[in-house]
N, C-alpha and C. Protein backbone atom coordinates (compact mmCIF):
# COMPACT_ATOMS: atom_id res chain seq x y z
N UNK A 1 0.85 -1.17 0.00
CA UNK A 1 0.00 0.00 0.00
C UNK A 1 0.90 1.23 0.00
N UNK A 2 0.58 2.51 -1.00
CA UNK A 2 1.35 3.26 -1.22
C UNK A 2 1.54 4.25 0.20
N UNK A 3 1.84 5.22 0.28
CA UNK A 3 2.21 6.22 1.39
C UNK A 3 0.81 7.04 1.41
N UNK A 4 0.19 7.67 0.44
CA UNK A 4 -0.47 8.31 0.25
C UNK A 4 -1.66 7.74 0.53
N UNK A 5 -2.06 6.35 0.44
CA UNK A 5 -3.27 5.57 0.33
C UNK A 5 -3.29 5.29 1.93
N UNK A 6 -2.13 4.86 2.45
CA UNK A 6 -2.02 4.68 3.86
C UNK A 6 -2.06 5.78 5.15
N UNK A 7 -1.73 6.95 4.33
CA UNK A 7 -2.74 8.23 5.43
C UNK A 7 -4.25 8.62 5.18
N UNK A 8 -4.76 8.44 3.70
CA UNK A 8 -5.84 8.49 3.64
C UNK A 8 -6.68 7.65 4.33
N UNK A 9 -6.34 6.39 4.79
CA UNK A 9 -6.60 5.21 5.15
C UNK A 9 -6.35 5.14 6.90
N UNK A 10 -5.58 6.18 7.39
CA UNK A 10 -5.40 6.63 8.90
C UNK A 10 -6.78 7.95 9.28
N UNK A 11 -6.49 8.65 8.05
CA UNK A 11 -7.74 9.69 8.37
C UNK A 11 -9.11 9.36 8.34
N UNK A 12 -8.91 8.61 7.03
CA UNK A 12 -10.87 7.52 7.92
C UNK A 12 -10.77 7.24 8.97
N UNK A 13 -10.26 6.39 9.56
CA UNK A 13 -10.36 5.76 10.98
C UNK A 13 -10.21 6.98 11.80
N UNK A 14 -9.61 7.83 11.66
CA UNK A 14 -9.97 9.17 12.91
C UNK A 14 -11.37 9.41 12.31
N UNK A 15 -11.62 9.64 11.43
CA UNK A 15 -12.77 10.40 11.38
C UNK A 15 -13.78 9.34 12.13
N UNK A 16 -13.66 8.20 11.51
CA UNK A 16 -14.81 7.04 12.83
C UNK A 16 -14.67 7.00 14.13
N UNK A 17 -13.41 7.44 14.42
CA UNK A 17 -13.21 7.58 15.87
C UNK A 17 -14.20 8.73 16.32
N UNK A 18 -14.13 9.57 15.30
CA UNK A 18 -15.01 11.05 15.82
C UNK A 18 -16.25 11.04 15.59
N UNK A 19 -16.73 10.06 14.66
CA UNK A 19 -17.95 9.67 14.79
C UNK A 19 -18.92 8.74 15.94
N UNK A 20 -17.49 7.83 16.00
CA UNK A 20 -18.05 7.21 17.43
C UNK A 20 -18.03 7.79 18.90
N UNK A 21 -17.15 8.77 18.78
CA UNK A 21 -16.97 9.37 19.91
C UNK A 21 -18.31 10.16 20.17
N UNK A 22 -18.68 11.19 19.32
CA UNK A 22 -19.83 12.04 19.74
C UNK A 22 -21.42 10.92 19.69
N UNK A 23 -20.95 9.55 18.88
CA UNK A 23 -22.33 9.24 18.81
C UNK A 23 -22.22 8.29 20.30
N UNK A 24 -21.24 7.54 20.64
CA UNK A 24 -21.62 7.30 22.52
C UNK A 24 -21.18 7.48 23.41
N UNK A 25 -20.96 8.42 23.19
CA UNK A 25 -20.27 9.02 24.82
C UNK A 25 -20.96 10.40 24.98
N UNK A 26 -21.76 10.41 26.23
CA UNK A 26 -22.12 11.66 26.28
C UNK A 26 -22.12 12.80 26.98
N UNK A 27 -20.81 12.59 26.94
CA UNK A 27 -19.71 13.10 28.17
C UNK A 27 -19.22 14.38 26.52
N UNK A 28 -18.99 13.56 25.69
CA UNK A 28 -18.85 14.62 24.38
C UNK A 28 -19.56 15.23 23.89
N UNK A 29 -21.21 15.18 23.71
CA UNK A 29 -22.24 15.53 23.22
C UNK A 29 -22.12 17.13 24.31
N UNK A 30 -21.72 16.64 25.91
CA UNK A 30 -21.98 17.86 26.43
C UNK A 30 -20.89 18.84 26.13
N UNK A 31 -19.13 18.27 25.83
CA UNK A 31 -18.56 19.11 25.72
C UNK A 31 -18.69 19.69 24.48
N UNK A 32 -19.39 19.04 23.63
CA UNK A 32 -19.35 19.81 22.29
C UNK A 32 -20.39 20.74 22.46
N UNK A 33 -21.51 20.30 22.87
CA UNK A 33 -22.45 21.29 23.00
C UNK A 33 -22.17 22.88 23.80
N UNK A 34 -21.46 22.57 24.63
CA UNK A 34 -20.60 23.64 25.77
C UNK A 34 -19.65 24.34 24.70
N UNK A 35 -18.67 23.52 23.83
CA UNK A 35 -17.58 24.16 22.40
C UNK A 35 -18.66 25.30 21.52
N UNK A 36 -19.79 24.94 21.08
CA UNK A 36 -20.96 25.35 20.01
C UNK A 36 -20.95 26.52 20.74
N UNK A 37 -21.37 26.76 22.22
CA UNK A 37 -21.99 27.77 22.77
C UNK A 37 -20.53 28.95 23.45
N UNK A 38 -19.58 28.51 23.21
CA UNK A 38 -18.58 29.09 23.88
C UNK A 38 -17.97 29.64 22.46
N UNK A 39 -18.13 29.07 21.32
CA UNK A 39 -18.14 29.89 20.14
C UNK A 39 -19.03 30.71 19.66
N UNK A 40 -20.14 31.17 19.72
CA UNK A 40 -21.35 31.62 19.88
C UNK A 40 -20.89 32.87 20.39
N UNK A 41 -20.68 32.34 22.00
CA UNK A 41 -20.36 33.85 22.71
C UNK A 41 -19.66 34.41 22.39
N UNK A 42 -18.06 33.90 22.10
CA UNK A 42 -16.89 34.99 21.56
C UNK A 42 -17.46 35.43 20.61
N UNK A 43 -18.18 35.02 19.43
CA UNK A 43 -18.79 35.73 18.17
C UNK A 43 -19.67 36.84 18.47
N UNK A 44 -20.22 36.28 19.28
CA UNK A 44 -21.53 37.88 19.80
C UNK A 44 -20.52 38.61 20.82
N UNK A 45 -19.83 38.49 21.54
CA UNK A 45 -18.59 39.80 22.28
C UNK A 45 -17.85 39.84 21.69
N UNK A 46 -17.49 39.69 20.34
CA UNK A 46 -16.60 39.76 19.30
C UNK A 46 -14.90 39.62 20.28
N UNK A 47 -14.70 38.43 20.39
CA UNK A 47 -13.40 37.96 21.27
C UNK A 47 -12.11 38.92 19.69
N UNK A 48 -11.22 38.78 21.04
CA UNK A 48 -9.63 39.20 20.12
C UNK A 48 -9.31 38.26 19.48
N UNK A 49 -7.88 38.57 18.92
CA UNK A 49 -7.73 36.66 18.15
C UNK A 49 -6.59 35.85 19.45
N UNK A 50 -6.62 36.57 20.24
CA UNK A 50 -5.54 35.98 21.62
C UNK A 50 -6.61 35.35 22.32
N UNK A 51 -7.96 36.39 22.18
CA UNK A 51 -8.91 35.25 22.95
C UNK A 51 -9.42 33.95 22.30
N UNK A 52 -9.44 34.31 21.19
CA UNK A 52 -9.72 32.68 20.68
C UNK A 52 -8.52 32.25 20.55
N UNK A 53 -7.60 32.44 20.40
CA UNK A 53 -6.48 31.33 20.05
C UNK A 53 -6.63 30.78 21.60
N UNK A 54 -6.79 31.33 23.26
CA UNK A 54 -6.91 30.64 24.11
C UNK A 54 -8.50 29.78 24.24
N UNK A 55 -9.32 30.14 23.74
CA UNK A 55 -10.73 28.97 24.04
C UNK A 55 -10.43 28.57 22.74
N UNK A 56 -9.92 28.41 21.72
CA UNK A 56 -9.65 26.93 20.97
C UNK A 56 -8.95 25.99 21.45
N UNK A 57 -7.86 26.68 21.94
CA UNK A 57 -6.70 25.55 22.51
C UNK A 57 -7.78 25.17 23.49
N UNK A 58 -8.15 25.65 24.52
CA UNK A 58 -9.14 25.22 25.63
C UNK A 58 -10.13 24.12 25.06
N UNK A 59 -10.82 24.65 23.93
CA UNK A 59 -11.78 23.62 23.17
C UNK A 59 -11.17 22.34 22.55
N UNK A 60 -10.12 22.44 22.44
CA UNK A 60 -8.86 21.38 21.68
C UNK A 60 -8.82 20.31 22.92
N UNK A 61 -8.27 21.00 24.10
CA UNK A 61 -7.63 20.43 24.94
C UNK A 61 -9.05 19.67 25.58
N UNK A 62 -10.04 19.88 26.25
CA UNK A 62 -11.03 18.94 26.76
C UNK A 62 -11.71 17.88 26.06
N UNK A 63 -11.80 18.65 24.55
CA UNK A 63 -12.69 17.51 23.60
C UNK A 63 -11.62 16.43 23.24
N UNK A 64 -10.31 16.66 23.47
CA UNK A 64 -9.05 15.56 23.03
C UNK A 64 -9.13 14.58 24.18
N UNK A 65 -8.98 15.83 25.41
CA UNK A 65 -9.18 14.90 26.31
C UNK A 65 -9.76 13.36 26.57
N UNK A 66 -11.15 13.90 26.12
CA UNK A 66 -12.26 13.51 26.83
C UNK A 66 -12.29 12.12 25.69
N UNK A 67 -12.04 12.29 24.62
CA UNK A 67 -11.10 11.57 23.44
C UNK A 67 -10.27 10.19 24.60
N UNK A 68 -9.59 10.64 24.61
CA UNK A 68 -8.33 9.88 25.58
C UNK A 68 -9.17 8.84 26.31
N UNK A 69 -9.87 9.84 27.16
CA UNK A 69 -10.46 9.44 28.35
C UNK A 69 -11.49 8.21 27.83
N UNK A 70 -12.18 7.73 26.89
CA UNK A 70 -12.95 7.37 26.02
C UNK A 70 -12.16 6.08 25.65
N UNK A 71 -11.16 6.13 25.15
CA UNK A 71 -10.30 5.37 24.40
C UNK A 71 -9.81 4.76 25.49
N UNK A 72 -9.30 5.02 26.50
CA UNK A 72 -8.82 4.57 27.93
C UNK A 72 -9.61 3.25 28.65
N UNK A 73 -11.18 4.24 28.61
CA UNK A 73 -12.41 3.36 29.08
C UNK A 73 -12.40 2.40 28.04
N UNK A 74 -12.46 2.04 27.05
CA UNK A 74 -12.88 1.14 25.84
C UNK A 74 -11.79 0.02 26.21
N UNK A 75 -10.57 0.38 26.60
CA UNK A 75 -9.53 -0.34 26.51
C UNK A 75 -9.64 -1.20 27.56
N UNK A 76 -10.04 -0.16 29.10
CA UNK A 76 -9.75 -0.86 30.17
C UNK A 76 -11.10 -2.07 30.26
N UNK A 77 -12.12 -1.57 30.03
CA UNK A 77 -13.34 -2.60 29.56
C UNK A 77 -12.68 -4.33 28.45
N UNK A 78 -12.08 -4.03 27.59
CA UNK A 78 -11.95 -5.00 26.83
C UNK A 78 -10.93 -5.63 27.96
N UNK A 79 -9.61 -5.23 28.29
CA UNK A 79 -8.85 -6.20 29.29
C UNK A 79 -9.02 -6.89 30.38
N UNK A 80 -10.27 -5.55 31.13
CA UNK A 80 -11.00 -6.37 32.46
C UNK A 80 -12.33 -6.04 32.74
N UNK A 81 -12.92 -7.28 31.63
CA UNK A 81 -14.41 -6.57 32.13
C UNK A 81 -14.98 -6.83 33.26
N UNK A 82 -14.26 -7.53 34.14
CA UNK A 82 -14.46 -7.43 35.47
C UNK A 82 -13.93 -6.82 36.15
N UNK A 83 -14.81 -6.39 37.48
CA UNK A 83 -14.18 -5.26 38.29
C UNK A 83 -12.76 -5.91 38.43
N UNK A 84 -11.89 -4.33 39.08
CA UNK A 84 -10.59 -4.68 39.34
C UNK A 84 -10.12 -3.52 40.21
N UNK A 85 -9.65 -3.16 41.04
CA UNK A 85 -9.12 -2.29 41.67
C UNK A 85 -8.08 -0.97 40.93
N UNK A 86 -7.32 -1.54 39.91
CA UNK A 86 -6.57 -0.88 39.30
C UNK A 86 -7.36 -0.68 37.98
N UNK A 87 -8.22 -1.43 37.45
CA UNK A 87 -9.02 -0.83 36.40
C UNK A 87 -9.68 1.03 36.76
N UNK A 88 -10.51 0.56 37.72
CA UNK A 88 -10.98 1.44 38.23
C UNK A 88 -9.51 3.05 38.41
N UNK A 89 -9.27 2.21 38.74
CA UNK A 89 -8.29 3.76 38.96
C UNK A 89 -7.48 4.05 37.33
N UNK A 90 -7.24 3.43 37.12
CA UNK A 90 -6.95 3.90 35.46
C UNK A 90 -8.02 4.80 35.20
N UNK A 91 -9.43 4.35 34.99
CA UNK A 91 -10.55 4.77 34.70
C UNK A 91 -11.35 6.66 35.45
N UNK A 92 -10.55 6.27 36.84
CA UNK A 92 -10.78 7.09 37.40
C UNK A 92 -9.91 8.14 37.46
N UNK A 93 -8.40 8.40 36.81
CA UNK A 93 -7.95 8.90 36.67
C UNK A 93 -7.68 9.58 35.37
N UNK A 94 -8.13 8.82 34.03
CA UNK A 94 -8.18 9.00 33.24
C UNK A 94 -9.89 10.31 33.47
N UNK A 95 -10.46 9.99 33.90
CA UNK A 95 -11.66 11.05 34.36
C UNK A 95 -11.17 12.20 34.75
N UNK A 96 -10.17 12.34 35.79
CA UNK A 96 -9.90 13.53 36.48
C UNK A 96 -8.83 14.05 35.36
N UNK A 97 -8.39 13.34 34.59
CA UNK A 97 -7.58 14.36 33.44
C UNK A 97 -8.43 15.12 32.74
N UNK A 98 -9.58 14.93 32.16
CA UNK A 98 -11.15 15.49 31.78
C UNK A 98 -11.17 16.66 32.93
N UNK A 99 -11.91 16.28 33.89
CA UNK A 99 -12.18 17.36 34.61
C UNK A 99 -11.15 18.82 34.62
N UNK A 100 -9.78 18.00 34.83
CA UNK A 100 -8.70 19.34 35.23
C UNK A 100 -8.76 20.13 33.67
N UNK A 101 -8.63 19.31 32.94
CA UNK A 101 -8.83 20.50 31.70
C UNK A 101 -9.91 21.24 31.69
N UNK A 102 -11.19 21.00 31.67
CA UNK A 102 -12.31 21.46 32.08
C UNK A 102 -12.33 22.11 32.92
N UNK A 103 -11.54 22.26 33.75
CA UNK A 103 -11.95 23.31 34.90
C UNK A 103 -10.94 24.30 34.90
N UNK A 104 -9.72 24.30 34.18
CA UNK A 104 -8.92 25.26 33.20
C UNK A 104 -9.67 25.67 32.32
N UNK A 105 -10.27 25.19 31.58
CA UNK A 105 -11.07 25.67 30.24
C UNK A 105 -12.65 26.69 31.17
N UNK A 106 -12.81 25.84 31.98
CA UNK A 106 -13.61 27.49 33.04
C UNK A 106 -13.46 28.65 33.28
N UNK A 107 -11.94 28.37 33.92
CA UNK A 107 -11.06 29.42 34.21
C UNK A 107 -10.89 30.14 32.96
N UNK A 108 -10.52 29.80 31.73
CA UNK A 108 -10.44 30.88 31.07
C UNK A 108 -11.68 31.17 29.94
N UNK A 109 -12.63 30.64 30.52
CA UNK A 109 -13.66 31.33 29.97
C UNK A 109 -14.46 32.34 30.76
N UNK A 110 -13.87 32.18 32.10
CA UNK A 110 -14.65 33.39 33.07
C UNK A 110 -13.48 34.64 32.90
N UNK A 111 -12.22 34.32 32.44
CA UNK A 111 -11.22 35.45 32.92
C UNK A 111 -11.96 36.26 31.40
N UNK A 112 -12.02 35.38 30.00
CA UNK A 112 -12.21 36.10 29.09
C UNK A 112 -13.68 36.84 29.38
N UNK A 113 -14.86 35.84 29.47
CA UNK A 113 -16.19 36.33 29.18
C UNK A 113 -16.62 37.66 30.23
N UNK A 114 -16.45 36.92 31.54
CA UNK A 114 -16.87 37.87 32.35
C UNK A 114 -16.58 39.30 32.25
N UNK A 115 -15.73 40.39 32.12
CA UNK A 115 -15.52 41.48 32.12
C UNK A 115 -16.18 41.71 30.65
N UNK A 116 -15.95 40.99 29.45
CA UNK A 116 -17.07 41.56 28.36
C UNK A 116 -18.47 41.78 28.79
N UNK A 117 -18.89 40.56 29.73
CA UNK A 117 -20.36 40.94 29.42
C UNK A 117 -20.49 42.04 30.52
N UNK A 118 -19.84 42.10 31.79
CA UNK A 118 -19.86 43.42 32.74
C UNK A 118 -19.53 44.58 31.85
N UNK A 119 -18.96 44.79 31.05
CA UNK A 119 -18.31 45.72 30.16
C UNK A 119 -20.22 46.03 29.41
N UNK A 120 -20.43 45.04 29.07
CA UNK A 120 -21.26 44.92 27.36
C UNK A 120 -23.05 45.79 28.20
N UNK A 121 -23.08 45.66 30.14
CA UNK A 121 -24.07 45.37 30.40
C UNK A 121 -24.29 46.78 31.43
C-alpha cells in the first residue's frame, strides 16, 4: 500500500473515531455542545484573536481529552471486564484528566467572558 493511500486510510479511521466518539459518549455531546456555545459567545462579544487562540486551545484540549479518556475506558473494559481495583483507577484517573482541563477551560472562559459581558451590560 502506497504512502499516500495509507494516510488516507489513517484519516478515515480518525474520522470514525469522531464519529463514534460524539455518537456514545455523552460526556462529548456535552462538551461539544458547551464548544458550540462558547463559540457563539466569543462571536456575539466579538473575542480578540488571543482570545480565541486561548478557548480553541481550551476547546482542543477537553474535547481531546475527553477523546483519551474514552479510548482509555474502551480499553480498560476489553482487558477487564471485570471489576478490578486498578481498572478502576486507570478509569478514574483517566476522568480527572477530563475534569482538570475542564476546569482550566472554566477558568479561562470566566477570565475572558466575564468582564465583556460586565463591560457589554
Amino acid at each position: 500500500m502506497g504512502f499516500l493511500k495509507q494516510r488516507l486510510r489513517a484519516f478515515y479511521f480518525a474520522i470514525e473515531g469522531i464519529k463514534t466518539f460524539f455518537r456514545e459518549s455523552p460526556h462529548a455531546k456535552i462538551h461539544g455542545l458547551a464548544a458550540l456555545l462558547v463559540i457563539a459567545l466569543g462571536a456575539y462579544l466579538e473575542c480578540t484573536i488571543h482570545e480565541w487562540l486561548a478557548l480553541i486551545v481550551s476547546i482542543a484540549l477537553v474535547l481531546g481529552m475527553e477523546a483519551l479518556n474514552s479510548a482509555i475506558e474502551y480499553t480498560v473494559d476489553l482487558i477487564s471486564p471485570e471489576q478490578h481495583p486498578l481498572a478502576k483507577k486507570a478509569k478514574d484517573v483517566a476522568a480527572a484528566a477530563v475534569l482538570i482541563c475542564a476546569l482550566f477551560a472554566l477558568v479561562i472562559g470566566i477570565i475572558i467572558f466575564v468582564p465583556k459581558i460586565i463591560h457589554a451590560f
